[in-house]
C-alpha atoms as a PDB file:
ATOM      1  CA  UNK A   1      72.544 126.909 120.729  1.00  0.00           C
ATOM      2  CA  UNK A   2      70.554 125.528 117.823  1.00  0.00           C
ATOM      3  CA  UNK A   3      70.866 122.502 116.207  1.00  0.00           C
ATOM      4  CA  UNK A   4      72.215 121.578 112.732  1.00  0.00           C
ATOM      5  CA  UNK A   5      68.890 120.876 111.187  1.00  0.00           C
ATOM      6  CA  UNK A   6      67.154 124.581 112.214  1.00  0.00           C
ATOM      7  CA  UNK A   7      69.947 126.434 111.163  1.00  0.00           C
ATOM      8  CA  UNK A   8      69.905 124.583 107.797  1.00  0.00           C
ATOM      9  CA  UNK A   9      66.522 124.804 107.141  1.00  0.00           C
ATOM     10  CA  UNK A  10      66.749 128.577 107.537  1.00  0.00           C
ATOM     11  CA  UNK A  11      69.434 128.598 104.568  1.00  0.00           C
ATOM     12  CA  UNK A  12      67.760 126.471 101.958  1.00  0.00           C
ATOM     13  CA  UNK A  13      65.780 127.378  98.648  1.00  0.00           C
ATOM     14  CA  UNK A  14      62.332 126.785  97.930  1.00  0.00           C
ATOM     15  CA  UNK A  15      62.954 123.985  95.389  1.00  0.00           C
ATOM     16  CA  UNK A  16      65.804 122.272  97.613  1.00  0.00           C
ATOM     17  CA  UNK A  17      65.383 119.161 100.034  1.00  0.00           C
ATOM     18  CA  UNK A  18      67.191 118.986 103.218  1.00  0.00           C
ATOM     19  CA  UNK A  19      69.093 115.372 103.329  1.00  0.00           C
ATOM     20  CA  UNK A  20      71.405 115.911 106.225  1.00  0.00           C
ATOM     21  CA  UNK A  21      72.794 117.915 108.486  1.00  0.00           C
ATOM     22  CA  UNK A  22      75.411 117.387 111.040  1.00  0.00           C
ATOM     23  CA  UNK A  23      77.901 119.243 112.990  1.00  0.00           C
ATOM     24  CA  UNK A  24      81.625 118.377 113.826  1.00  0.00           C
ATOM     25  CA  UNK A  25      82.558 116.886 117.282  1.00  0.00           C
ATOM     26  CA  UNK A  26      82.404 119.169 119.799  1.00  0.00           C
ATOM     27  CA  UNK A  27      84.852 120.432 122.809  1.00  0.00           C
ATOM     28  CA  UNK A  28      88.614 120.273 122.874  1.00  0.00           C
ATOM     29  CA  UNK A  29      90.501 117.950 120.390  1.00  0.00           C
ATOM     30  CA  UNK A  30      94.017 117.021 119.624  1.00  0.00           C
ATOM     31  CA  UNK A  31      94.595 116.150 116.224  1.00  0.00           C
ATOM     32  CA  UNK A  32      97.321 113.994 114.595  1.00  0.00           C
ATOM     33  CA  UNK A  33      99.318 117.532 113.615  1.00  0.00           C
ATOM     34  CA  UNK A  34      99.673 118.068 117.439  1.00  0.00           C
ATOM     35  CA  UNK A  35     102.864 115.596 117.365  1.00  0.00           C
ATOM     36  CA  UNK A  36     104.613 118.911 115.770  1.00  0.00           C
ATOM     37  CA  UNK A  37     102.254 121.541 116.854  1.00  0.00           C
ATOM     38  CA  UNK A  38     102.582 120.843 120.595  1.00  0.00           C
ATOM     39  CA  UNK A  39     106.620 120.448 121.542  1.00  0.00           C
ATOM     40  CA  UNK A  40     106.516 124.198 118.811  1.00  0.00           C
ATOM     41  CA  UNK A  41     104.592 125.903 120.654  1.00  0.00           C
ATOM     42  CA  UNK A  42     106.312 124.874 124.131  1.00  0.00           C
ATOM     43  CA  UNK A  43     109.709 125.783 122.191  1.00  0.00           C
ATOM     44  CA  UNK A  44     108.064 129.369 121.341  1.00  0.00           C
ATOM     45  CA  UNK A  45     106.501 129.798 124.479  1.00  0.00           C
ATOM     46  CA  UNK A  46     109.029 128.976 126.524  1.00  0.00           C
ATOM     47  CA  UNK A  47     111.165 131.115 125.100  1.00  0.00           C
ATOM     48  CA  UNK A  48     109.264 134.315 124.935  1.00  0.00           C
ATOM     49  CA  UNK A  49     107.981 133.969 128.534  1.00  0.00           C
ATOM     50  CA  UNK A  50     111.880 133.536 129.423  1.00  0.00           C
ATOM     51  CA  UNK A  51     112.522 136.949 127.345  1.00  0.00           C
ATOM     52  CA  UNK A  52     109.798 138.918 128.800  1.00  0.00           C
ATOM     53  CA  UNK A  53     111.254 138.035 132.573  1.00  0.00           C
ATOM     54  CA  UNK A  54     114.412 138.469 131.794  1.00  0.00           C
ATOM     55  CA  UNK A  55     113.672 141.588 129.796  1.00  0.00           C
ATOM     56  CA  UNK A  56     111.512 143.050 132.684  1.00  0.00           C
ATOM     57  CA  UNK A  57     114.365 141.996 135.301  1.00  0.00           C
ATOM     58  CA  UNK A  58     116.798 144.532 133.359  1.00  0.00           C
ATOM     59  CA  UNK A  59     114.694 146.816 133.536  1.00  0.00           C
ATOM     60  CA  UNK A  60     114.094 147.042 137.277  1.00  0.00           C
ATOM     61  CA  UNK A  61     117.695 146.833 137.611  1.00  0.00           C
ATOM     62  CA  UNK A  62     118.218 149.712 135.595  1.00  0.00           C
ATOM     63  CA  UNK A  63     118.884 153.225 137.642  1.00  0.00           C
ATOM     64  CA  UNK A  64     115.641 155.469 137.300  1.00  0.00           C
ATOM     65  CA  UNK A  65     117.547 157.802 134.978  1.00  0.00           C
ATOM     66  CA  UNK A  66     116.914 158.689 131.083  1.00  0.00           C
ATOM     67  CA  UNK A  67     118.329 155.177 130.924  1.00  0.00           C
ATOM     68  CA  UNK A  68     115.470 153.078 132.236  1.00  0.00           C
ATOM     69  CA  UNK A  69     113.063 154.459 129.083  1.00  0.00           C
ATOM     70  CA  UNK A  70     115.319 152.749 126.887  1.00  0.00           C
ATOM     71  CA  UNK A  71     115.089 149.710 128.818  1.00  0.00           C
ATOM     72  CA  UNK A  72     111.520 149.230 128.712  1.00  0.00           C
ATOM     73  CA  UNK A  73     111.347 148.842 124.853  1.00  0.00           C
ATOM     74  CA  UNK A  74     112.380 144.963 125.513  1.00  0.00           C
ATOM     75  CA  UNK A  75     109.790 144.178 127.252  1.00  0.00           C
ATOM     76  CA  UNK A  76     107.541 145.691 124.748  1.00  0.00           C
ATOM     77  CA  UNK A  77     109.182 143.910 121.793  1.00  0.00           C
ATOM     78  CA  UNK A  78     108.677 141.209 123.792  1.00  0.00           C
ATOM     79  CA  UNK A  79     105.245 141.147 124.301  1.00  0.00           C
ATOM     80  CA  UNK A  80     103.801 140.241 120.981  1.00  0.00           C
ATOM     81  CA  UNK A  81     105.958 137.048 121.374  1.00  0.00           C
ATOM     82  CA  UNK A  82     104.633 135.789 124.074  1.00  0.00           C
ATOM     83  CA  UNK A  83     100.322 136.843 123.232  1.00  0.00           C
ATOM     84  CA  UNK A  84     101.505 134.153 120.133  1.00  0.00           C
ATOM     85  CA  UNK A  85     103.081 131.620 122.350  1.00  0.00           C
ATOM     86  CA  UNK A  86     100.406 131.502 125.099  1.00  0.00           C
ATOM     87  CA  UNK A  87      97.843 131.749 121.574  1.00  0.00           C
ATOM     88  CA  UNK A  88     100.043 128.372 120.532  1.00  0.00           C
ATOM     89  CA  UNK A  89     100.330 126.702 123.739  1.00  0.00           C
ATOM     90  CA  UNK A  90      96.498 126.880 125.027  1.00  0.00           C
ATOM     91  CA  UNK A  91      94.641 129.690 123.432  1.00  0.00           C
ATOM     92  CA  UNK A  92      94.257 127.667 119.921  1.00  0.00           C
ATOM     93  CA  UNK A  93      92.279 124.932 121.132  1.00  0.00           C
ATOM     94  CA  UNK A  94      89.941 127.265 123.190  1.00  0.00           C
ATOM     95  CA  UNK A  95      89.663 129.260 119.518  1.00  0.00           C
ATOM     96  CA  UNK A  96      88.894 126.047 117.560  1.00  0.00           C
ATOM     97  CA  UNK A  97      86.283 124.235 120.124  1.00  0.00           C
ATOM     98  CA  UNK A  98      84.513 127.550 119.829  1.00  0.00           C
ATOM     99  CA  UNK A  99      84.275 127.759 116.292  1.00  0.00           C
ATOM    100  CA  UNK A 100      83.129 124.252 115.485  1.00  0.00           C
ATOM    101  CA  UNK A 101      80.198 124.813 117.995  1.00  0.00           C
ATOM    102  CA  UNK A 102      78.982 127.685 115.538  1.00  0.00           C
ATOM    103  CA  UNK A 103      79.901 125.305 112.688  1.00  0.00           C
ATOM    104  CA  UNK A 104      77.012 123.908 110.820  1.00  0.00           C
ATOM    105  CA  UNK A 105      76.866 121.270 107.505  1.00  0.00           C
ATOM    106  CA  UNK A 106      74.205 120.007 105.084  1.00  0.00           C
ATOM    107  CA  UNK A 107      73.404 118.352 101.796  1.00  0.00           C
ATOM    108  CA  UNK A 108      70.650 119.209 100.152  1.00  0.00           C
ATOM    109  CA  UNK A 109      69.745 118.091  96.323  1.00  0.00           C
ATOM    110  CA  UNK A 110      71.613 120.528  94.934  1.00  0.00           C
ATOM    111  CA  UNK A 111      74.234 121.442  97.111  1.00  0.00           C
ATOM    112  CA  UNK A 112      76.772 121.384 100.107  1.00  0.00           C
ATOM    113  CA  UNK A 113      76.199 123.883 103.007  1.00  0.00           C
ATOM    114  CA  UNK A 114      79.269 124.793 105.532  1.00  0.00           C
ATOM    115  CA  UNK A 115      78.485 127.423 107.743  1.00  0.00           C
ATOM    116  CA  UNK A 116      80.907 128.488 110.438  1.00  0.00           C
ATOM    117  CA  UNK A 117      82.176 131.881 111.715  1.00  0.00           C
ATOM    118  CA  UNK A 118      83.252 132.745 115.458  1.00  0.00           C
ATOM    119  CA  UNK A 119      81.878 136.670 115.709  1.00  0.00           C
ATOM    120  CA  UNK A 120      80.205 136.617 112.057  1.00  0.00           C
ATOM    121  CA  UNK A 121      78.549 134.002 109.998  1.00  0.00           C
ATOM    122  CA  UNK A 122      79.872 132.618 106.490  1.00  0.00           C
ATOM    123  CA  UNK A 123      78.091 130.631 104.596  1.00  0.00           C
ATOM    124  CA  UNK A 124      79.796 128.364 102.002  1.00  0.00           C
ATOM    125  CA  UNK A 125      78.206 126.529  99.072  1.00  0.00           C
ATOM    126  CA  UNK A 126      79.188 123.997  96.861  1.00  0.00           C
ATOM    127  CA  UNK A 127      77.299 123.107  93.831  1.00  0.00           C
ATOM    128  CA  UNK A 128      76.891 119.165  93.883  1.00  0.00           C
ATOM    129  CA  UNK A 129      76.673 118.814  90.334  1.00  0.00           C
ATOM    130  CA  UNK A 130      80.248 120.592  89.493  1.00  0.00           C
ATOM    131  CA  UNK A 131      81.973 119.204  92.707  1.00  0.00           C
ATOM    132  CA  UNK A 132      84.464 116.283  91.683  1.00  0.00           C
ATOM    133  CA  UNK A 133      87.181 115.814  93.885  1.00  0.00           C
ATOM    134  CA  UNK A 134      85.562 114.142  97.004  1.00  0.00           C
ATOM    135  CA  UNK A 135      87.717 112.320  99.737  1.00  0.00           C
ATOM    136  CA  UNK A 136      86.903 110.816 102.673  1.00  0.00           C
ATOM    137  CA  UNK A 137      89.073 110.156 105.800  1.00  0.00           C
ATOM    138  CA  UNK A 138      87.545 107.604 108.357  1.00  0.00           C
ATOM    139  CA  UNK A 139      88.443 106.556 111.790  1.00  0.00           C
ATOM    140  CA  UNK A 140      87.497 102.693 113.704  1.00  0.00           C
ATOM    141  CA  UNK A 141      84.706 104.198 115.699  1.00  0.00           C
ATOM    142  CA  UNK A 142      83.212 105.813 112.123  1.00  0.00           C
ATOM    143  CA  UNK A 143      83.960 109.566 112.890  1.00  0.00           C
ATOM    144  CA  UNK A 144      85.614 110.878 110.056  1.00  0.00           C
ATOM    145  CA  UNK A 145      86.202 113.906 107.983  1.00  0.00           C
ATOM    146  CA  UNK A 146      85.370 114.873 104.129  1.00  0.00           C
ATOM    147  CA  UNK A 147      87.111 116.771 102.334  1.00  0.00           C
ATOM    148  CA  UNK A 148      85.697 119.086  98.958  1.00  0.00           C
ATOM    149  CA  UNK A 149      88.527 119.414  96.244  1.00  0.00           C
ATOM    150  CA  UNK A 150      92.347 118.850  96.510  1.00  0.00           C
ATOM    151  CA  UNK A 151      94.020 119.253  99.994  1.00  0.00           C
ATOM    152  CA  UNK A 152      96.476 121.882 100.770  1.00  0.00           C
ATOM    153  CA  UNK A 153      99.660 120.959 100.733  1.00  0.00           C
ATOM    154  CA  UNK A 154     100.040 122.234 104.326  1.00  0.00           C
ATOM    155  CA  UNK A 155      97.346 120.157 105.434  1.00  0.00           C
ATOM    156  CA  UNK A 156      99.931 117.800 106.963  1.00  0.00           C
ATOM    157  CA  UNK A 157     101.541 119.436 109.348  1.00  0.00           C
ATOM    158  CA  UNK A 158      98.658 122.458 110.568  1.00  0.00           C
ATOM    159  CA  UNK A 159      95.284 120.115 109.336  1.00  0.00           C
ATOM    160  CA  UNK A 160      92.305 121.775 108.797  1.00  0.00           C
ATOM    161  CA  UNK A 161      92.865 124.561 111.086  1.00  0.00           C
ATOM    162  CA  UNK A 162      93.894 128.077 110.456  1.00  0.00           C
ATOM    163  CA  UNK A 163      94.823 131.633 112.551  1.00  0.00           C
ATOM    164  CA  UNK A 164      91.399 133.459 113.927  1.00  0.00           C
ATOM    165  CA  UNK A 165      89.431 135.147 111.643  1.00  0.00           C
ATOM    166  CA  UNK A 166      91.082 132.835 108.829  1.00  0.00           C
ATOM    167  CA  UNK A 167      88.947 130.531 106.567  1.00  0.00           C
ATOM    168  CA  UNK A 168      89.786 126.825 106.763  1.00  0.00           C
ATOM    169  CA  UNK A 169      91.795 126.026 103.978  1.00  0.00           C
ATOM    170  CA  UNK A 170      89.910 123.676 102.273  1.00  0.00           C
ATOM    171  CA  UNK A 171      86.171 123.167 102.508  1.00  0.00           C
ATOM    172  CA  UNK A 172      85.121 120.231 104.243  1.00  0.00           C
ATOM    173  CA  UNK A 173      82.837 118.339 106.723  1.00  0.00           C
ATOM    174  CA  UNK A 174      85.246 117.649 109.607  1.00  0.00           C
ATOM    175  CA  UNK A 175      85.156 115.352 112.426  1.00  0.00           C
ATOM    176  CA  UNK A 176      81.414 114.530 111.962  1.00  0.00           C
ATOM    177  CA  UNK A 177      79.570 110.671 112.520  1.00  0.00           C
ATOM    178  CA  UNK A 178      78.727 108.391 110.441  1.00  0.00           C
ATOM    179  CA  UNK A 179      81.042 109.788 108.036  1.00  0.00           C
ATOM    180  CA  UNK A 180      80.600 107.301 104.909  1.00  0.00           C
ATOM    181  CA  UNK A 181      77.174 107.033 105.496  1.00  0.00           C
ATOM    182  CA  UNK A 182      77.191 110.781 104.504  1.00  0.00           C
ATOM    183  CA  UNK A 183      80.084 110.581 102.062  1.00  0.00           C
ATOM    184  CA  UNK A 184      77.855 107.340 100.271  1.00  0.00           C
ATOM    185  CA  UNK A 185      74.712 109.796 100.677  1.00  0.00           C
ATOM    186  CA  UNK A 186      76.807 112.629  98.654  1.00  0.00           C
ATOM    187  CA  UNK A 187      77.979 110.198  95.841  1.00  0.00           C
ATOM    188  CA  UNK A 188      74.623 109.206  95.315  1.00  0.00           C
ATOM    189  CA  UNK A 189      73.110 112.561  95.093  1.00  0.00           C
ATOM    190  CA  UNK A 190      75.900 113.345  92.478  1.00  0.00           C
ATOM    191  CA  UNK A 191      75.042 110.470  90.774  1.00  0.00           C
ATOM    192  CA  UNK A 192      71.171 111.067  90.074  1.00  0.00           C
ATOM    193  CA  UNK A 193      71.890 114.714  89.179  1.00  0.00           C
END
């Protein structure tokens, strides 16, 4: 695994300076949106896992006839609902620890770097000197996240996260340290250019 500041370097212009580079906190994390995420996707679990058994229980009670064929397209309906529900339940936070390990930040003179990308890498830049709407959300222990332009009006209830595969809907530095030392840092880049 390589660090912030290599895989930075290798993205940066000739006439740009590296400031900082960071990465958001790794391993599994609950996040305030689990309050609504969390008793969901027990509700949707729950239920598909109890319609694939029952499902598959009618269809070993079915006779072995043309009429057990029919029977078996319930559990197949079925089985989309519960890949979701066991994606909800568990599978999500695997997904999302994962993908912040391969996420990478940076501010340079000119500009903010997000890289992240599970199976291929995107790189996203943000020109400093164009980029107005800045906010910053901090915690006690000075973890924080900031956010680049408005936040999506479904940030509330799903956060920063999104499906597999799915960019995060709104460009930001998440969970990183030190965060207003680095959102200060960013103002006063803007500031000089």
């Amino acid at each position: 695994m390589q660090d912030a500041h290599t895989v930075m370097r290798s993205q940066i212009g000739k006439n740009e300076q590296l400031l900082w580079s960071g990465q958001p906190r790794q391993g599994i994390v609950f996040r305030s949106n689990e309050i609504f995420l969390i008793p969901f996707s027990l509700l949707w679990g729950g239920f598909a896992i109890f319609w694939e058994a029952a499902a598959l229980a009618m269809t070993w009670k079915v006779p072995k006839d043309g009429a057990g064929a029919a029977a078996l397209i319930f559990p197949i309906f079925g089985l989309p609902f519960v890949l979701i529900g066991l994606y909800l339940i568990f599978g999500r936070f695997i997904v999302d620890a994962k993908r912040r390990v391969k996420t990478h930040y940076g501010v340079t003179n000119q500009r903010i770097i997000i890289i992240t990308g599970l199976m291929t890498q995107h790189v996203k830049s943000l020109n400093l000197r164009t980029l107005s709407d800045i906010s910053l959300s901090e915690k006690p222990d000075r973890t924080g996240t900031i956010t680049f332009g408005p936040a999506s009006p479904f940030a509330g209830c799903f956060g920063n996260t999104s499906w597999p595969g799915m960019p995060v809907t709104t460009p930001a530095f998440e969970m990183i340290q030190d965060a207003k030392k680095v959102y200060d840092l960013i103002r006063d880049v803007q500031s000089k250019t």
